[in-house]
N, C-alpha and C. Protein backbone atom coordinates (compact mmCIF):
# COMPACT_ATOMS: atom_id res chain seq x y z
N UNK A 1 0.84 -1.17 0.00
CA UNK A 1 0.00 0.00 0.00
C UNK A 1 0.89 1.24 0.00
N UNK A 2 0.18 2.01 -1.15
CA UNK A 2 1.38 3.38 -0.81
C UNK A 2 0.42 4.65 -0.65
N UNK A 3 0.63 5.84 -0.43
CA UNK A 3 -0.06 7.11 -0.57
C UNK A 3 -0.13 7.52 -1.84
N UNK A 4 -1.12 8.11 -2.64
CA UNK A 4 -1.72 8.39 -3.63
C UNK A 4 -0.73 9.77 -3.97
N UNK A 5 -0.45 10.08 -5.22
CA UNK A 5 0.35 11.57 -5.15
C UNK A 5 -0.94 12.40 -6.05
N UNK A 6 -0.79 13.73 -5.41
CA UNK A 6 -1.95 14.12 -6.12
C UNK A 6 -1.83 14.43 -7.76
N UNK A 7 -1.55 13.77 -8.69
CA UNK A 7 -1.60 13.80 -9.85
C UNK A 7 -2.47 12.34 -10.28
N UNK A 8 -1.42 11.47 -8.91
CA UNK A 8 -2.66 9.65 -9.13
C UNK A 8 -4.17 10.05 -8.60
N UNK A 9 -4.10 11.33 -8.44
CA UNK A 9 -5.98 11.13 -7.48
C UNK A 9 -6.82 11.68 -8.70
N UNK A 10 -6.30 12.17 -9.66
CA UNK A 10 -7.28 12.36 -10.93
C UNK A 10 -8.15 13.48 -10.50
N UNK A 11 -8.18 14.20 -9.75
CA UNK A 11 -9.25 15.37 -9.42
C UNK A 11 -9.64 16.70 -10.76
N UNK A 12 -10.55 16.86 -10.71
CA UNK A 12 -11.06 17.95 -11.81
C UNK A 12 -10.68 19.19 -11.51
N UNK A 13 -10.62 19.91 -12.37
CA UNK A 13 -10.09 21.32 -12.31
C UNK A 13 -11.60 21.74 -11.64
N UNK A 14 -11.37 23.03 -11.30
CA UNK A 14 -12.60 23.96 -11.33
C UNK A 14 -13.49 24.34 -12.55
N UNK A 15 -12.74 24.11 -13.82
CA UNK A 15 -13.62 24.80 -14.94
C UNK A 15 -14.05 23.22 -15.29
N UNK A 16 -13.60 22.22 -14.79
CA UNK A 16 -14.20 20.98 -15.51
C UNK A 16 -15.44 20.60 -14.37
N UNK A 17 -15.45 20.63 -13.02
CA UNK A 17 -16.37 20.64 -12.15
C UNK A 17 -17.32 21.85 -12.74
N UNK A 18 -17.18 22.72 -12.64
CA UNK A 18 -18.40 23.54 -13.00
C UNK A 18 -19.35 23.32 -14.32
N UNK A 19 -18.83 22.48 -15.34
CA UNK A 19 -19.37 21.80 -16.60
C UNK A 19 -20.37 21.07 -16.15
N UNK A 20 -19.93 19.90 -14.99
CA UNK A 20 -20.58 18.38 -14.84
C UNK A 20 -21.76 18.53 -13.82
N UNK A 21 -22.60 17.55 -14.11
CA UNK A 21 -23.78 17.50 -13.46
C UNK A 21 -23.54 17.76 -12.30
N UNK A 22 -24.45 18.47 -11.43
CA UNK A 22 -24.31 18.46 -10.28
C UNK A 22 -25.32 17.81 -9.38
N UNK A 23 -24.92 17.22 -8.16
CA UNK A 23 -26.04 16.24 -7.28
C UNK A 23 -27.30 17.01 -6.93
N UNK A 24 -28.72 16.93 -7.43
CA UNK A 24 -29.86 17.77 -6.71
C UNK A 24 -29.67 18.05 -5.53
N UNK A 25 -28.63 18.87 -5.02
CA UNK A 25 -28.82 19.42 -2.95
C UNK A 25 -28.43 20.61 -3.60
N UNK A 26 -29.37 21.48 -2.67
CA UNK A 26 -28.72 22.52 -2.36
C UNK A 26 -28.92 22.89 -0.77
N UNK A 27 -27.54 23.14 -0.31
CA UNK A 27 -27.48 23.24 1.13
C UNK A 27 -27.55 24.89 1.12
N UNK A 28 -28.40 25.22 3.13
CA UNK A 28 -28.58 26.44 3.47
C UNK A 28 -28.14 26.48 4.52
N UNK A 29 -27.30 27.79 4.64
CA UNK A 29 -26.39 28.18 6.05
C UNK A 29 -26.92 28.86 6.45
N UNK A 30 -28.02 28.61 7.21
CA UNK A 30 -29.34 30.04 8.23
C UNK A 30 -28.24 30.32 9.73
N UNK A 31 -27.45 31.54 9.67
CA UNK A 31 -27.28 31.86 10.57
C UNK A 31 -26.34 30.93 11.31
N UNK A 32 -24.76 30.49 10.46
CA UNK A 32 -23.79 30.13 10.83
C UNK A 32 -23.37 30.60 11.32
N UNK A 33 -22.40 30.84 12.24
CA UNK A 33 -21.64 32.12 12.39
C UNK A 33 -20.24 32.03 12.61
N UNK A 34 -19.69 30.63 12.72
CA UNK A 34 -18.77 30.52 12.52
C UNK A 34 -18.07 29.76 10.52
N UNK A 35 -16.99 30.69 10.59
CA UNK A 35 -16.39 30.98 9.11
C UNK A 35 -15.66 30.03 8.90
N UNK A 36 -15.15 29.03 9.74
CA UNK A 36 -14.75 27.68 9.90
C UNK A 36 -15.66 27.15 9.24
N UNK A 37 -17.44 26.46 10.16
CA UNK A 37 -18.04 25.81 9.47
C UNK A 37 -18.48 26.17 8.19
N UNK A 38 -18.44 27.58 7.93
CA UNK A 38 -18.90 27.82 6.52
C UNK A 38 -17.84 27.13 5.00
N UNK A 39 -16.46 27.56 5.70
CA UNK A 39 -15.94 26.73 4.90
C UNK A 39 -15.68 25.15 4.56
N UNK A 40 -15.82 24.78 6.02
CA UNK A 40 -15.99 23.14 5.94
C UNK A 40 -17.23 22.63 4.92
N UNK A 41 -18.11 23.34 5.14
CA UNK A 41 -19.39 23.24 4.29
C UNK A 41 -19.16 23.16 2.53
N UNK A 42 -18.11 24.46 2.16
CA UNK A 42 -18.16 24.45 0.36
C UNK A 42 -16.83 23.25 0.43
N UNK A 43 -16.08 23.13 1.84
CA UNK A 43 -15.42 21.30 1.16
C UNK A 43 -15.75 20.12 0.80
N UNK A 44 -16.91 20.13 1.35
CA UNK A 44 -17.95 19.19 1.48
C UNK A 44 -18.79 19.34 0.50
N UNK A 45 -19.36 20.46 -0.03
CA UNK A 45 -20.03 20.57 -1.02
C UNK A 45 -18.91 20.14 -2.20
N UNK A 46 -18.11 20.85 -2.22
CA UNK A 46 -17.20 20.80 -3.97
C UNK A 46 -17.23 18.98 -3.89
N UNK A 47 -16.67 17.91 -2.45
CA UNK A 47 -16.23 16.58 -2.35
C UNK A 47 -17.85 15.86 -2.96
N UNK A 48 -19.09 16.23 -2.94
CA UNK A 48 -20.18 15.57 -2.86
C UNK A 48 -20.71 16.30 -4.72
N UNK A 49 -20.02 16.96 -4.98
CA UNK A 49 -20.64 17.95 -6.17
C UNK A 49 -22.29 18.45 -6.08
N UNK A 50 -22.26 19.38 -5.11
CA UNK A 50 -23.56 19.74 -4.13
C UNK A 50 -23.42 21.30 -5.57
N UNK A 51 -25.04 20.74 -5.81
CA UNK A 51 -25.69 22.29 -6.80
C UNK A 51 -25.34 23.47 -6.25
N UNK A 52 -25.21 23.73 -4.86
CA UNK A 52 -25.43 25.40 -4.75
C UNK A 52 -25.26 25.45 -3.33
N UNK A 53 -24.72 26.51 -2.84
CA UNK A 53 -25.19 27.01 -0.88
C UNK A 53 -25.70 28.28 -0.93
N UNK A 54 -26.52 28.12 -0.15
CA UNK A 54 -27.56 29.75 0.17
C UNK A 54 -26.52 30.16 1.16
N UNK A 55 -26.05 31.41 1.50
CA UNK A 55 -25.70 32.01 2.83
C UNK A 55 -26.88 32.59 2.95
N UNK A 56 -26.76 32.61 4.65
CA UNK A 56 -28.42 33.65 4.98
C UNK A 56 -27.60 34.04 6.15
N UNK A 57 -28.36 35.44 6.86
CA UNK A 57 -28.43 36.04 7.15
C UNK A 57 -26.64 36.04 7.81
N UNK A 58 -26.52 36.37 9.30
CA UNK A 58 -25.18 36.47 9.86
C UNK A 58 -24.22 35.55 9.01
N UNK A 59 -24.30 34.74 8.33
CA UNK A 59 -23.34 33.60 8.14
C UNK A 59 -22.16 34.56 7.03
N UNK A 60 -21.31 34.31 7.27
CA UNK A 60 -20.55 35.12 6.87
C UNK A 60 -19.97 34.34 4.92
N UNK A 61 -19.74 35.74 4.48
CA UNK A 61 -20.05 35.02 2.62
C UNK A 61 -17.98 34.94 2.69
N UNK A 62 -17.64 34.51 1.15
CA UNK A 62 -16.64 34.60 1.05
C UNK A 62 -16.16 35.83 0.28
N UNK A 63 -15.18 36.70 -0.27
CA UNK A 63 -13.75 35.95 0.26
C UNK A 63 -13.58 36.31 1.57
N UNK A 64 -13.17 35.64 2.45
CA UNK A 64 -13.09 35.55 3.53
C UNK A 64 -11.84 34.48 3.64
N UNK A 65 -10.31 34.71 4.41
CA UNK A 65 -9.50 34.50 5.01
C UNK A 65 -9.86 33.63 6.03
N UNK A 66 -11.04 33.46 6.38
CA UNK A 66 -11.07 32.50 7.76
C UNK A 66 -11.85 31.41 6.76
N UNK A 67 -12.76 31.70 6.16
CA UNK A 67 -13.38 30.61 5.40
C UNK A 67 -12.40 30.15 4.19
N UNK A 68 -11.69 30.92 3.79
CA UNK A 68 -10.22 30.34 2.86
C UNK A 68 -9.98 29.13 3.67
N UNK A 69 -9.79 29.42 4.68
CA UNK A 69 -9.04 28.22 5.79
C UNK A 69 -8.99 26.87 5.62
N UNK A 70 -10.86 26.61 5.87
CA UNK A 70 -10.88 25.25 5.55
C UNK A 70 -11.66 24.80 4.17
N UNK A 71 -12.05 26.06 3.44
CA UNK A 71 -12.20 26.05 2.24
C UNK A 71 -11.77 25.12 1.00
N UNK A 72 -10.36 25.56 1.64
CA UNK A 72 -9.40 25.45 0.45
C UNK A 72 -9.36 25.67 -1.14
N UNK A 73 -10.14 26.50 -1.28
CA UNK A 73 -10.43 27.09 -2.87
C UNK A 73 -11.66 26.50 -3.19
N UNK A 74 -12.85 25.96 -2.47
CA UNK A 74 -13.85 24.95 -3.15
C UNK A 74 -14.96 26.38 -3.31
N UNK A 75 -14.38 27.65 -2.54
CA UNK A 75 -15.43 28.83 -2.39
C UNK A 75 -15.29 29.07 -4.56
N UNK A 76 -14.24 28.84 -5.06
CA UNK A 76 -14.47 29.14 -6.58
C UNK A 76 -15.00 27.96 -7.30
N UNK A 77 -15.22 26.97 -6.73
CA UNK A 77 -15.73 25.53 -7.41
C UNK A 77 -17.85 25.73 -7.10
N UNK A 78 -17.58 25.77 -5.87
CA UNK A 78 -19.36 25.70 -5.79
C UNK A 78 -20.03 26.77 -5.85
N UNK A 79 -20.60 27.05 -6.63
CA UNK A 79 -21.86 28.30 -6.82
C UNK A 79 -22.57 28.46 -5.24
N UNK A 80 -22.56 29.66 -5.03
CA UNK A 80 -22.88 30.20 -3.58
C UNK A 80 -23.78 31.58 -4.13
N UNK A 81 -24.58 32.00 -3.10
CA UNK A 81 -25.23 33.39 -3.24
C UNK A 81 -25.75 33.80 -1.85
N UNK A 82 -25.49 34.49 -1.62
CA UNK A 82 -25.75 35.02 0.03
C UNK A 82 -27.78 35.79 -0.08
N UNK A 83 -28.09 35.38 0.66
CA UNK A 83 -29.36 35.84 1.33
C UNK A 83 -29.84 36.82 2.50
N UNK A 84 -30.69 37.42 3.07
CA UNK A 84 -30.41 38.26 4.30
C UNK A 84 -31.24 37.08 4.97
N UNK A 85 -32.35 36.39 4.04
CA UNK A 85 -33.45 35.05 5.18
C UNK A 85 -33.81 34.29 3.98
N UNK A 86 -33.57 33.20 4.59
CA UNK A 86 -33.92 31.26 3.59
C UNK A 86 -35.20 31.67 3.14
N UNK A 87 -36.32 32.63 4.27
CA UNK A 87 -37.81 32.98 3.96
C UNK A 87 -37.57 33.69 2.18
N UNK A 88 -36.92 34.15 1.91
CA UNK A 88 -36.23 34.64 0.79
C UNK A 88 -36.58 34.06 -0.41
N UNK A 89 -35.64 32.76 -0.35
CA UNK A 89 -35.83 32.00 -1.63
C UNK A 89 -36.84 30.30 -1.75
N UNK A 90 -36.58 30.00 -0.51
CA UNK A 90 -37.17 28.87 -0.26
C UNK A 90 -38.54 28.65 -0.58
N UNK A 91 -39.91 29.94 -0.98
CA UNK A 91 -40.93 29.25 -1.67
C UNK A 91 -40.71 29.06 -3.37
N UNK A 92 -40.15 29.48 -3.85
CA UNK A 92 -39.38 29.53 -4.83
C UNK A 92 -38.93 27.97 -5.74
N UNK A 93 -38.21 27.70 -4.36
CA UNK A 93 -37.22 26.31 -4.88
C UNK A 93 -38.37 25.20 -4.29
N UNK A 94 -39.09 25.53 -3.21
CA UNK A 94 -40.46 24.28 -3.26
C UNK A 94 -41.28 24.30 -4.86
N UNK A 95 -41.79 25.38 -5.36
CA UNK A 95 -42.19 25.47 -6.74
C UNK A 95 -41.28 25.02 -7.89
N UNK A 96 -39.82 24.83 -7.52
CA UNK A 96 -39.16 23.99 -8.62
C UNK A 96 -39.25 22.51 -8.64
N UNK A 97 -39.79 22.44 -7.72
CA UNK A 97 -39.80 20.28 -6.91
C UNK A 97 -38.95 19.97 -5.94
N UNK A 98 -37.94 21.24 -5.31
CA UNK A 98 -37.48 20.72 -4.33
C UNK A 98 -37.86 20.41 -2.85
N UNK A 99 -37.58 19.19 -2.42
CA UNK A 99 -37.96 18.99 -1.08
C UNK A 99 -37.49 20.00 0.21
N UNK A 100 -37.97 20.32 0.88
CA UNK A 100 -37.41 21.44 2.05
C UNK A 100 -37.02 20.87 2.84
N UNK A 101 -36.02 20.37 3.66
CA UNK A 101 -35.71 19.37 5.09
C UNK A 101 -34.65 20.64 6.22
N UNK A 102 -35.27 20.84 6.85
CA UNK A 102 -34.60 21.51 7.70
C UNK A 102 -33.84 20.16 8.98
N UNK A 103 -32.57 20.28 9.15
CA UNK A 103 -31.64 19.27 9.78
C UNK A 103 -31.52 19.71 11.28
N UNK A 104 -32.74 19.39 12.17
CA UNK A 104 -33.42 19.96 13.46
C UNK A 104 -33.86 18.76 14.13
N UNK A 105 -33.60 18.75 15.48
CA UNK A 105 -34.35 18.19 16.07
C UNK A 105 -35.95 18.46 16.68
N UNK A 106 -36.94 18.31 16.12
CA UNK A 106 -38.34 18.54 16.34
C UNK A 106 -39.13 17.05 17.08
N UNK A 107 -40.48 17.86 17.43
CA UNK A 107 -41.25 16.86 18.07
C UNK A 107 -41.67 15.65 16.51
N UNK A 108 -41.42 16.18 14.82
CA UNK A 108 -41.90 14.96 14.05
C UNK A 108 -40.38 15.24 13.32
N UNK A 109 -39.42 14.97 13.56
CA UNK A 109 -38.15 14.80 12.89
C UNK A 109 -38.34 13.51 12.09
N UNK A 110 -37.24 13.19 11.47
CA UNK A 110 -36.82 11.78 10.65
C UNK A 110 -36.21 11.29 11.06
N UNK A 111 -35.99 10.38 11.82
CA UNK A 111 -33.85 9.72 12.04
C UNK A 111 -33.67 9.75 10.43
N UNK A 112 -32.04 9.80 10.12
CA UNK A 112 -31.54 9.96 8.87
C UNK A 112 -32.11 8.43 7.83
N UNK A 113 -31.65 7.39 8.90
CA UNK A 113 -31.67 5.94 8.01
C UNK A 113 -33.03 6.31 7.93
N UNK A 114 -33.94 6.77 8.29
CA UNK A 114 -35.18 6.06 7.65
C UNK A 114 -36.21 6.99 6.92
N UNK A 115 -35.30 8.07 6.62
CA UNK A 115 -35.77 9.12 5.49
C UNK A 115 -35.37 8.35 3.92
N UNK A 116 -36.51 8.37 3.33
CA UNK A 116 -36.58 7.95 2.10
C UNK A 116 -35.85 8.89 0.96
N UNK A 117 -34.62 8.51 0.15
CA UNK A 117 -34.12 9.32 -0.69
C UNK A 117 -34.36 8.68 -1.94
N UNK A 118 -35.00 9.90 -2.56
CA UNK A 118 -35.19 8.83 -3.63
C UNK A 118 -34.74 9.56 -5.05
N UNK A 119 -33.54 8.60 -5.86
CA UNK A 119 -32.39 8.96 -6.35
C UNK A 119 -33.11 10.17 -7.27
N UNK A 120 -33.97 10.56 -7.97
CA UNK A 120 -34.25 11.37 -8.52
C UNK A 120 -34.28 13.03 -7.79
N UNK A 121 -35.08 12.87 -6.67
CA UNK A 121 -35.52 14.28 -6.20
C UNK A 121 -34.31 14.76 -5.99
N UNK A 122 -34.71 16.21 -5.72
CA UNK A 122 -34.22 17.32 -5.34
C UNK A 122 -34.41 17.75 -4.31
N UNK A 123 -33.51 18.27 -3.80
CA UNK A 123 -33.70 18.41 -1.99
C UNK A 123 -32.52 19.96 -1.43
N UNK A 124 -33.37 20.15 -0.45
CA UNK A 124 -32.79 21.43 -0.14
C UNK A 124 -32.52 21.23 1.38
N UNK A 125 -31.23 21.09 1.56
CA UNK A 125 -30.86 20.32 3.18
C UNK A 125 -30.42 21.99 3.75
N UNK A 126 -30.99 22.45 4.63
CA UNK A 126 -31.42 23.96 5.91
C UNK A 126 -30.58 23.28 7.47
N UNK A 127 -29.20 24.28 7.53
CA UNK A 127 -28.56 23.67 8.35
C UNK A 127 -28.64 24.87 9.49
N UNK A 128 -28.83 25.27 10.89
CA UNK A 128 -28.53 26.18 10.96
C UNK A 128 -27.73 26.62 12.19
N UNK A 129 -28.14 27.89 13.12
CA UNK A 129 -27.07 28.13 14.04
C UNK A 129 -26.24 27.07 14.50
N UNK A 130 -24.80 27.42 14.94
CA UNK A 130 -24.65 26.17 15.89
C UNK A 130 -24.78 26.26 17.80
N UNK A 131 -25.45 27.35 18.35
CA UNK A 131 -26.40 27.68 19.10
C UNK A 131 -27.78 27.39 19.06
N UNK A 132 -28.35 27.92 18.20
CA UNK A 132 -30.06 27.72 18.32
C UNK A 132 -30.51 27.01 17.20
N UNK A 133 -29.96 26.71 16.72
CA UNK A 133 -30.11 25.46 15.50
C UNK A 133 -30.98 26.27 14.12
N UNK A 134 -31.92 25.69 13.66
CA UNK A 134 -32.99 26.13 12.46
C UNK A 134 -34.02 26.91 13.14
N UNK A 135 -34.41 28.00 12.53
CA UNK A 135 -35.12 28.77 12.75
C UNK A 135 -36.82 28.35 12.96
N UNK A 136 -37.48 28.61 13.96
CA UNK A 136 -38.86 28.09 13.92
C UNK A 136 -39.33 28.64 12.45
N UNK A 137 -39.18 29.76 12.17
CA UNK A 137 -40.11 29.98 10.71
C UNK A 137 -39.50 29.35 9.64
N UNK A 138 -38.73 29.14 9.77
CA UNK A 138 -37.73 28.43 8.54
C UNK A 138 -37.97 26.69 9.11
N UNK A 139 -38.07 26.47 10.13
CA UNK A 139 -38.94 24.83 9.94
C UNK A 139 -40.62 24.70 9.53
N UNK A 140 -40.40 25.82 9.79
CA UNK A 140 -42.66 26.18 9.51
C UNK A 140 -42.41 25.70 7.77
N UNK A 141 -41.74 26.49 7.32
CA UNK A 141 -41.90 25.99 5.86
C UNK A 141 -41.09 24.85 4.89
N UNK A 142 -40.35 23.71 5.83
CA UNK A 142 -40.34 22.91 5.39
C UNK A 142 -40.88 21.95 5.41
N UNK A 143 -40.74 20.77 4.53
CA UNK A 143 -41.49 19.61 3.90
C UNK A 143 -41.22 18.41 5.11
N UNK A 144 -39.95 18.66 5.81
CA UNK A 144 -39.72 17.50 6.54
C UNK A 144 -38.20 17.82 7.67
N UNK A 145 -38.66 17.37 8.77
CA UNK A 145 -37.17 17.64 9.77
C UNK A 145 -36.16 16.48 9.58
N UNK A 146 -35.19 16.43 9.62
CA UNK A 146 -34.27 15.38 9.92
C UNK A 146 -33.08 15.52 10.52
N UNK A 147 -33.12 14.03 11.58
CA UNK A 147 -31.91 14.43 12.26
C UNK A 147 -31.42 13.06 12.60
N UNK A 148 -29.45 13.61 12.86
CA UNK A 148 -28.74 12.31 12.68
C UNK A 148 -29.21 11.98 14.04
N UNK A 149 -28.88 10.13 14.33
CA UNK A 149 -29.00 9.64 15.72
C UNK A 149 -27.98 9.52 16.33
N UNK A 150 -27.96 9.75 17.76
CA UNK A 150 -26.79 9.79 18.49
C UNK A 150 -26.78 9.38 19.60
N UNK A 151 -26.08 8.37 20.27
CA UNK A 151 -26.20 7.73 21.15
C UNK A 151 -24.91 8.04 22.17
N UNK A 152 -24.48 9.41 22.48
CA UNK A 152 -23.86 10.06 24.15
C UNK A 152 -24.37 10.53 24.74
N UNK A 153 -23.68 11.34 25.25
CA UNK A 153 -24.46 12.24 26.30
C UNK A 153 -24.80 13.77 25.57
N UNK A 154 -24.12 14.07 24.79
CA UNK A 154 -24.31 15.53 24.24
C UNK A 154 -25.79 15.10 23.73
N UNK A 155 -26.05 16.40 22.86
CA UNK A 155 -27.56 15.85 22.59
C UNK A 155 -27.12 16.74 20.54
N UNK A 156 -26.06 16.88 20.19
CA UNK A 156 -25.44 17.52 18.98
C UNK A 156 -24.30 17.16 18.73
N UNK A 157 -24.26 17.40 17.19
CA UNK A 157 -22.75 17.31 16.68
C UNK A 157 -22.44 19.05 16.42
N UNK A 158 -21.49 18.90 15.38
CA UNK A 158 -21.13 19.97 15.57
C UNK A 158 -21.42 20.57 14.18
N UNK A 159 -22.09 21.70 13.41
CA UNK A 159 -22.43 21.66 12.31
C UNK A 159 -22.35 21.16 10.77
N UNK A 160 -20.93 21.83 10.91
CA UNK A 160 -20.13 21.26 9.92
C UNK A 160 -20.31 19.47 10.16
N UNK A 161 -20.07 19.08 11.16
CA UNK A 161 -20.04 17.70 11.37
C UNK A 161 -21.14 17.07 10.68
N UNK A 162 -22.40 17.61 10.95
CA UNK A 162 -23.58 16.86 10.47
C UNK A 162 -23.67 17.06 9.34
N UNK A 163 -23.58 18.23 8.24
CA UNK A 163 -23.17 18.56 7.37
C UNK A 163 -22.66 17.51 6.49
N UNK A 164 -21.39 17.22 6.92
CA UNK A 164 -20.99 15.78 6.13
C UNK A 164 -21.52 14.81 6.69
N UNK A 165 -22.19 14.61 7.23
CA UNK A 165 -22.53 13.17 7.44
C UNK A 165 -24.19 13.13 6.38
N UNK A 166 -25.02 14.04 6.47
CA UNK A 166 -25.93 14.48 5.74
C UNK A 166 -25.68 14.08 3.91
N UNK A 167 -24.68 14.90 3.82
CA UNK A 167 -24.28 15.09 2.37
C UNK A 167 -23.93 13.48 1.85
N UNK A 168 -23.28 13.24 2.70
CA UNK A 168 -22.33 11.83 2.14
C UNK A 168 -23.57 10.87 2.38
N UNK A 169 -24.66 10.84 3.44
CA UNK A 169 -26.03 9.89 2.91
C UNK A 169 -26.38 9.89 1.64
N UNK A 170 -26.98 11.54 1.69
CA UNK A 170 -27.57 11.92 0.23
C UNK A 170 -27.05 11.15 -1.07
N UNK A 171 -25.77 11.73 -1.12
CA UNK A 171 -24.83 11.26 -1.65
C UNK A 171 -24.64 9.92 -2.29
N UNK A 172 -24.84 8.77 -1.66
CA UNK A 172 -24.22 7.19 -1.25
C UNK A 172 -26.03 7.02 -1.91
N UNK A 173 -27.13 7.66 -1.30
CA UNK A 173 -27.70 6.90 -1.80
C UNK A 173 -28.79 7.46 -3.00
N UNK A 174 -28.05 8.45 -3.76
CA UNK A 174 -28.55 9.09 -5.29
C UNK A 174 -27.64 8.26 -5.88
N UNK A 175 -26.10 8.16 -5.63
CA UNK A 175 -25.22 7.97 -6.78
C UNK A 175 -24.90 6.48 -6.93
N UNK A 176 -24.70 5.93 -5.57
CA UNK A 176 -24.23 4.71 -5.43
C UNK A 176 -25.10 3.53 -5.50
């Protein structure tokens, strides 16, 4: 076994990613506020080839030096557009066929395994504070809550964290 050099990892440029299909998600940052998770987020997006990220309101847009950080250049690979509120665009993208899932713990949530993905749709995964989580009006108007299961004592991960774990479901079970 050896380590891969990055010329053996075959990765796409930016102008060849921006050509190719992209996976129906588009993820929403309601009121991130840390510029860390925002960038962990477009790594995760560019690694999953995620359609689009809403910024909304506080979440801070790029270029940004702190979101460079863990970015790593994916802020020029994934199409982004900043918002002041998700209330914004989100009846919008329900009228295109996308599903609304705000990633919350509620009294009718989903556990993840047993949300139905079904390889066609389109889906709009609403991630938000990592304090107060998704906004009550911004769960008022989605289609469905979902949340990962967790068996410690905390009762959360950490945004970014769920983030990829979210994406890479989606992911595994549109493509794979």
């Amino acid at each position: 076994m050896k380590k891969l050099s990055m010329d053996e990892l075959n990765r796409l440029s930016v102008e060849a990613f921006k050509e190719i299909k992209k996976t129906s998600i588009i993820v929403v940052l309601d009121n991130v506020r840390s510029l860390h998770n925002v960038g962990s987020f477009f790594r995760t997006a560019d690694a999953f080839q995620i359609e689009k990220i809403y910024l909304c309101g506080i979440t801070g847009t790029p270029p940004n030096r702190e979101i460079h950080k863990t970015a790593l250049g994916a802020t020029e690979s994934i199409e982004w557009e900043y918002a002041a509120s998700a209330l914004d665009f989100l009846p919008g993208l329900k009228t295109e066929g996308y599903e609304i899932l705000a990633i919350e713990q509620t009294d009718q949530s989903i556990s993840l395994e047993k949300f139905d993905i079904e390889k066609e749709g389109k889906f709009v995964l609403i991630f938000g504070n990592e304090v107060y989580g998704v906004s009550e009006a911004v769960i008022q108007q989605s289609d469905h809550a979902i949340e990962v299961p967790q068996f410690g004592t905390k009762h959360s991960f950490n945004v970014s964290v769920t983030g990829g774990i979210l994406l890479w479901e989606f992911f595994r079970r549109i493509h794979l």
